[in-house]
C-alpha atoms as a PDB file:
ATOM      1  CA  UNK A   1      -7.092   1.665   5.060  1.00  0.00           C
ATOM      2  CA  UNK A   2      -5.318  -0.880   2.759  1.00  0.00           C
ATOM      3  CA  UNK A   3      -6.760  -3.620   1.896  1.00  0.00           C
ATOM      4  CA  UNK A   4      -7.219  -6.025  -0.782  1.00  0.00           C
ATOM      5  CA  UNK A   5      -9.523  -5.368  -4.045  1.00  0.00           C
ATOM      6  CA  UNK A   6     -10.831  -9.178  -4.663  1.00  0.00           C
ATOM      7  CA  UNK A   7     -12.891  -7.681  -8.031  1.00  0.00           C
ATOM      8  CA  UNK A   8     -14.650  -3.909  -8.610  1.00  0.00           C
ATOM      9  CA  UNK A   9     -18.031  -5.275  -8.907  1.00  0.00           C
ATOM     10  CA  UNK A  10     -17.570  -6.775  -5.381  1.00  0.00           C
ATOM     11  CA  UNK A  11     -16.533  -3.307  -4.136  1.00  0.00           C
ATOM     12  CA  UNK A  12     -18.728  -1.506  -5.695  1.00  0.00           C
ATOM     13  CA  UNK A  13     -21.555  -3.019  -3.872  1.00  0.00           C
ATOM     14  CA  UNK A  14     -19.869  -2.804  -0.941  1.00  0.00           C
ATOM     15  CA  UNK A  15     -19.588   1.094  -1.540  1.00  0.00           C
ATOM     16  CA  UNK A  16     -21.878   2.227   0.691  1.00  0.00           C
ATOM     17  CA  UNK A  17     -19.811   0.566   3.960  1.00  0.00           C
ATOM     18  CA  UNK A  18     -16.925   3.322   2.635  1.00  0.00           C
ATOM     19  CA  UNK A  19     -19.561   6.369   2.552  1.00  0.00           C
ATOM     20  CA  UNK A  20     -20.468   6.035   6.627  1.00  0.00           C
ATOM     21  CA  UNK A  21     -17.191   7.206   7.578  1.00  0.00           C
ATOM     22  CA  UNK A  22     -17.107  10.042   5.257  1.00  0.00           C
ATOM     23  CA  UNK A  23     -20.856  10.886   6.197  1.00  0.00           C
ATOM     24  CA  UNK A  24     -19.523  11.509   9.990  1.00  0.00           C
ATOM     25  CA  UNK A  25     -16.628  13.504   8.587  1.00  0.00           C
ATOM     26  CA  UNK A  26     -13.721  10.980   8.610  1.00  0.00           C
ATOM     27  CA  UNK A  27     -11.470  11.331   6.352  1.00  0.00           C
ATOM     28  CA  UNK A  28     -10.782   8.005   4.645  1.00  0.00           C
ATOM     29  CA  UNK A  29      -7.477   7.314   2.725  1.00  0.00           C
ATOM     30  CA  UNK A  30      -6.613   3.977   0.906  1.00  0.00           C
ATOM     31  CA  UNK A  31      -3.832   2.450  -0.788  1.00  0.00           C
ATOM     32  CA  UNK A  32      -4.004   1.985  -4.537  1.00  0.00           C
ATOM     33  CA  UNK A  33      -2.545  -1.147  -4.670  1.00  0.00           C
ATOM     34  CA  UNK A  34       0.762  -2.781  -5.945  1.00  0.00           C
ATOM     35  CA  UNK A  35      -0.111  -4.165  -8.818  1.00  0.00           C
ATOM     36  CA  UNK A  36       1.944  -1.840 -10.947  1.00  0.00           C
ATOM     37  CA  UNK A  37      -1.336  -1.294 -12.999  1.00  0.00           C
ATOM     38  CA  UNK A  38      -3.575   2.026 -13.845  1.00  0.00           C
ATOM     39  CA  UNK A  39      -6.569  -0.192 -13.487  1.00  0.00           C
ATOM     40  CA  UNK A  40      -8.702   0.650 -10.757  1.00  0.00           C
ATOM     41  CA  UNK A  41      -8.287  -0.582  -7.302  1.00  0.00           C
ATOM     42  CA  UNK A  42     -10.905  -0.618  -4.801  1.00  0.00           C
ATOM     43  CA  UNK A  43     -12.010   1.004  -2.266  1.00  0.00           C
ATOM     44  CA  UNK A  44      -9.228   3.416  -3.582  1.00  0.00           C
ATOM     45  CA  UNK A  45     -10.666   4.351  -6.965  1.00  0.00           C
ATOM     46  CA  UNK A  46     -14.128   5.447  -5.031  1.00  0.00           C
ATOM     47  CA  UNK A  47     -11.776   8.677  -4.038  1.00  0.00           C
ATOM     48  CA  UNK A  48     -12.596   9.588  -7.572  1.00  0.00           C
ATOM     49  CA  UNK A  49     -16.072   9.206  -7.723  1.00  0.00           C
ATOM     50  CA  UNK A  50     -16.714  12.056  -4.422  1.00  0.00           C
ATOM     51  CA  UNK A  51     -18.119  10.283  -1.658  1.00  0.00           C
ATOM     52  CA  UNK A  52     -20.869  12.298   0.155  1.00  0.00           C
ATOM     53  CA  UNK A  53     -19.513  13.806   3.846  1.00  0.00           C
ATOM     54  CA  UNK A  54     -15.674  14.224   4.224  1.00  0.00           C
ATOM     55  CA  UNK A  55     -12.989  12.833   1.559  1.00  0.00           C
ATOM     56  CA  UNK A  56     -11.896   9.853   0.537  1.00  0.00           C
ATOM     57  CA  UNK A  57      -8.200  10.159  -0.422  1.00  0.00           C
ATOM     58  CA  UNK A  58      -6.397   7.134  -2.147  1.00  0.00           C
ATOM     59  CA  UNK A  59      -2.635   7.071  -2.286  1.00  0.00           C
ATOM     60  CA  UNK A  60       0.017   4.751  -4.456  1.00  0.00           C
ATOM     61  CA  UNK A  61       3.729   4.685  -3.302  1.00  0.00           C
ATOM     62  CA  UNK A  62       6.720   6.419  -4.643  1.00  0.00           C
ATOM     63  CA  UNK A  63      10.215   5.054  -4.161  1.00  0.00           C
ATOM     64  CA  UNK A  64      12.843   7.298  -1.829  1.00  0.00           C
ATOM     65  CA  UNK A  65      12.953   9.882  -4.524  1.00  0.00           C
ATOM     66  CA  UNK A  66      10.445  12.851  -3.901  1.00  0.00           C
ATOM     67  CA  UNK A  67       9.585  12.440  -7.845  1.00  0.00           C
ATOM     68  CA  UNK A  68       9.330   8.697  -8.487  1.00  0.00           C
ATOM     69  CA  UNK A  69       6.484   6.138  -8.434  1.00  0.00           C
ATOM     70  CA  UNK A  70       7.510   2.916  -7.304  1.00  0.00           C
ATOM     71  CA  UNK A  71       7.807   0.753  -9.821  1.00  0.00           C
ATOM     72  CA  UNK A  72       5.112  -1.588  -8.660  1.00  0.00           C
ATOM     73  CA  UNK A  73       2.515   0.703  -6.963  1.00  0.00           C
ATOM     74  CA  UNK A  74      -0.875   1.226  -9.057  1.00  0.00           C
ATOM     75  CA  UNK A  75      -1.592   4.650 -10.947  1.00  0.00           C
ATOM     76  CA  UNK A  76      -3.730   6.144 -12.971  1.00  0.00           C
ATOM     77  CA  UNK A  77      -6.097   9.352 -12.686  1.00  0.00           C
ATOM     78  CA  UNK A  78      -8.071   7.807  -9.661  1.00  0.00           C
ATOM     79  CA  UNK A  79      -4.910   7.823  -7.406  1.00  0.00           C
ATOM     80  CA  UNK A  80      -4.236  11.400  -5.669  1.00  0.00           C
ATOM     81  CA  UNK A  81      -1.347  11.601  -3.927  1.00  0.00           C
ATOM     82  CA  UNK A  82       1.817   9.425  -3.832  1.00  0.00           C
ATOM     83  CA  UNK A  83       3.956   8.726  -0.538  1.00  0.00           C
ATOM     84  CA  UNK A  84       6.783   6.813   0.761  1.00  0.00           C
ATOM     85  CA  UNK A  85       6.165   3.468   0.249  1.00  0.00           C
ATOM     86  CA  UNK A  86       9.786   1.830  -0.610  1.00  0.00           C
ATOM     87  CA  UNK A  87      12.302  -0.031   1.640  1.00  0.00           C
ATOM     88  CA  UNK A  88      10.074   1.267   4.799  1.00  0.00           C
ATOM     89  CA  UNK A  89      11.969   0.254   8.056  1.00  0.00           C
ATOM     90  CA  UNK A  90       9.250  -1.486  10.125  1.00  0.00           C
ATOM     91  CA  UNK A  91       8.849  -3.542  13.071  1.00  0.00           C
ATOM     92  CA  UNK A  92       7.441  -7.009  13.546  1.00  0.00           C
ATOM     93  CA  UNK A  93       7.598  -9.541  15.777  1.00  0.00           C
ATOM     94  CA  UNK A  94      10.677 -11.208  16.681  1.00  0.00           C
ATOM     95  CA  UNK A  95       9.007 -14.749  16.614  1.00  0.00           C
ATOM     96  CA  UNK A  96       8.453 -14.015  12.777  1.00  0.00           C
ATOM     97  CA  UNK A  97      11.458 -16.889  11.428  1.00  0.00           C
ATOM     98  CA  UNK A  98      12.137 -14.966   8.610  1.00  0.00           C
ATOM     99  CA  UNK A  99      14.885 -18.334   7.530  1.00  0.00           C
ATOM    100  CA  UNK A 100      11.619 -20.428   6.730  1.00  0.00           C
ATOM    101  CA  UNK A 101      10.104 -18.265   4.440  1.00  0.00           C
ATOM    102  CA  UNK A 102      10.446 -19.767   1.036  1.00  0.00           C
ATOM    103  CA  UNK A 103      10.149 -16.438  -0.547  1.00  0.00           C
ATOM    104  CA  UNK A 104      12.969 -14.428   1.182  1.00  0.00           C
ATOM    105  CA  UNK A 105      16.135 -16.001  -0.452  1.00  0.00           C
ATOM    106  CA  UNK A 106      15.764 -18.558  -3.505  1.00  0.00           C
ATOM    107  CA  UNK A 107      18.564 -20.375  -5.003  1.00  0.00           C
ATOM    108  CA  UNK A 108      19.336 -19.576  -8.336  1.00  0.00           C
ATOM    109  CA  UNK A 109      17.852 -22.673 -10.888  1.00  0.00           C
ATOM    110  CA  UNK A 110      20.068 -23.158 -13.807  1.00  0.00           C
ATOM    111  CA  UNK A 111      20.322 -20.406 -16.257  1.00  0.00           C
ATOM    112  CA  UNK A 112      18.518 -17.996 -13.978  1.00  0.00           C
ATOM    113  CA  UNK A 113      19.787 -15.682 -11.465  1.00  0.00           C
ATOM    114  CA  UNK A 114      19.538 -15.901  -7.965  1.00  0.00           C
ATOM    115  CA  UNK A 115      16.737 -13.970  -6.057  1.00  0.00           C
ATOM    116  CA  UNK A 116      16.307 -12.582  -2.350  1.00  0.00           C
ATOM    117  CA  UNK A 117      15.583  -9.457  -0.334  1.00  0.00           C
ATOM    118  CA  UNK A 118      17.113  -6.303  -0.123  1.00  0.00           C
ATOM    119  CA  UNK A 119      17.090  -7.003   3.559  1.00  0.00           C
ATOM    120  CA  UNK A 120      19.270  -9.492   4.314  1.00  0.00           C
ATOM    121  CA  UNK A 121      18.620  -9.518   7.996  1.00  0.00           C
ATOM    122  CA  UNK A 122      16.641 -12.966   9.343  1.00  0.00           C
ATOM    123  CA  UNK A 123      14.353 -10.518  11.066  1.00  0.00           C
ATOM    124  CA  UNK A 124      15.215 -11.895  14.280  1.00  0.00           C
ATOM    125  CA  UNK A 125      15.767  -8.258  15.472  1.00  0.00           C
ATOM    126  CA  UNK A 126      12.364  -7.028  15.353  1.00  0.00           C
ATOM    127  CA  UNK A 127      12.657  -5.229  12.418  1.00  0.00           C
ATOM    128  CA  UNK A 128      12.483  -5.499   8.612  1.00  0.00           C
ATOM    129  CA  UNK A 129      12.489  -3.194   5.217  1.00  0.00           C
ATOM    130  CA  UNK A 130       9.100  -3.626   3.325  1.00  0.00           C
ATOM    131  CA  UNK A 131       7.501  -1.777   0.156  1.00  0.00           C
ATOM    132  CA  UNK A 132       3.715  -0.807  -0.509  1.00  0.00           C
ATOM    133  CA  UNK A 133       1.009   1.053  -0.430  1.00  0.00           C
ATOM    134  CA  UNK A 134       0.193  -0.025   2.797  1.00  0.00           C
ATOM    135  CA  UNK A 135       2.541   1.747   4.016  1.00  0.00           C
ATOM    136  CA  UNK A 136       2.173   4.981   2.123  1.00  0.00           C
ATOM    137  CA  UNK A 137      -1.529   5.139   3.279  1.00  0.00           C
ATOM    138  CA  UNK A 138      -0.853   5.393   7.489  1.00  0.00           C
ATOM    139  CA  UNK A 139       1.842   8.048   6.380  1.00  0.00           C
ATOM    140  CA  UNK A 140      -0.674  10.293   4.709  1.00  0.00           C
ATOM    141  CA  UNK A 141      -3.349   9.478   6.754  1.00  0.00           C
ATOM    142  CA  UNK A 142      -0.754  11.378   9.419  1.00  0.00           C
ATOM    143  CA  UNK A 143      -0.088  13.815   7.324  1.00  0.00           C
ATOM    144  CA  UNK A 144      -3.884  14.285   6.999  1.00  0.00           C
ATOM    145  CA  UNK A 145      -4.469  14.669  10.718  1.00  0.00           C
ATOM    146  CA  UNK A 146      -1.626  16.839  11.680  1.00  0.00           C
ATOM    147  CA  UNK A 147      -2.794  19.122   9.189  1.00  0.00           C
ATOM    148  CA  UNK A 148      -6.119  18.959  10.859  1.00  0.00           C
END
């Protein structure tokens, strides 16, 4: 799963909708977050705490290296494993105008230089290069259930 933490407190009450999976054996893995912090993120920091039933695995991204964390993904002692999670090659839909997205290309304001994407496609062709933990989780949860 990958989802956002809106505050621990929150979570934590919410803690027991995480334990139902794990109580019918389901192993549940979540992103960490890409907040470039160590502070915990949940539901992925409750992998730390042992769940009751099956696992709960949480998982931050590391960069195309097999020895890097991505600059931007969340660590810390909570997070167990780190996957690909930098300049992913993923689809989306071709309807997506990638050209009216404010934050894709910005000119540069005086003094400053200018910023963009490492993609510089418009998207138009149904696919697109993203980073996160989001994407790091699906891969392990794979992982997870081809070991299985």
């Amino acid at each position: 799963m990958s989802s956002p933490s809106p505050s621990a407190t929150t979570t934590r009450r919410q803690g027991h909708s995480w334990t139902s999976p794990s109580e019918l054996g389901v192993v549940v893995v979540a992103g960490a977050g890409n907040d470039g912090s160590n502070v915990e993120f949940f539901p992925a920091a409750f992998a730390a705490t042992g769940l009751p039933g099956a696992p709960m695995v949480s998982v931050g991204a590391r960069t195309t290296s097999e020895h890097e964390v991505a600059i931007w993904s969340n660590t810390g002692s909570w997070v167990m494993a780190y996957g690909a999670g930098a300049s992913v090659v993923s689809t989306m839909p071709t309807t997506f105008n990638g050209s009216r997205r404010s934050g894709l290309a910005q000119p540069a304001a005086p003094g400053q230089p200018a910023r963009g994407t490492g993609d510089s496609d418009d998207f138009s062709g149904g696919f697109g290069v993203w980073s996160g933990t989001s994407f790091s989780t699906p891969a392990l949860a794979g992982e997870i259930a081809a070991a299985l």
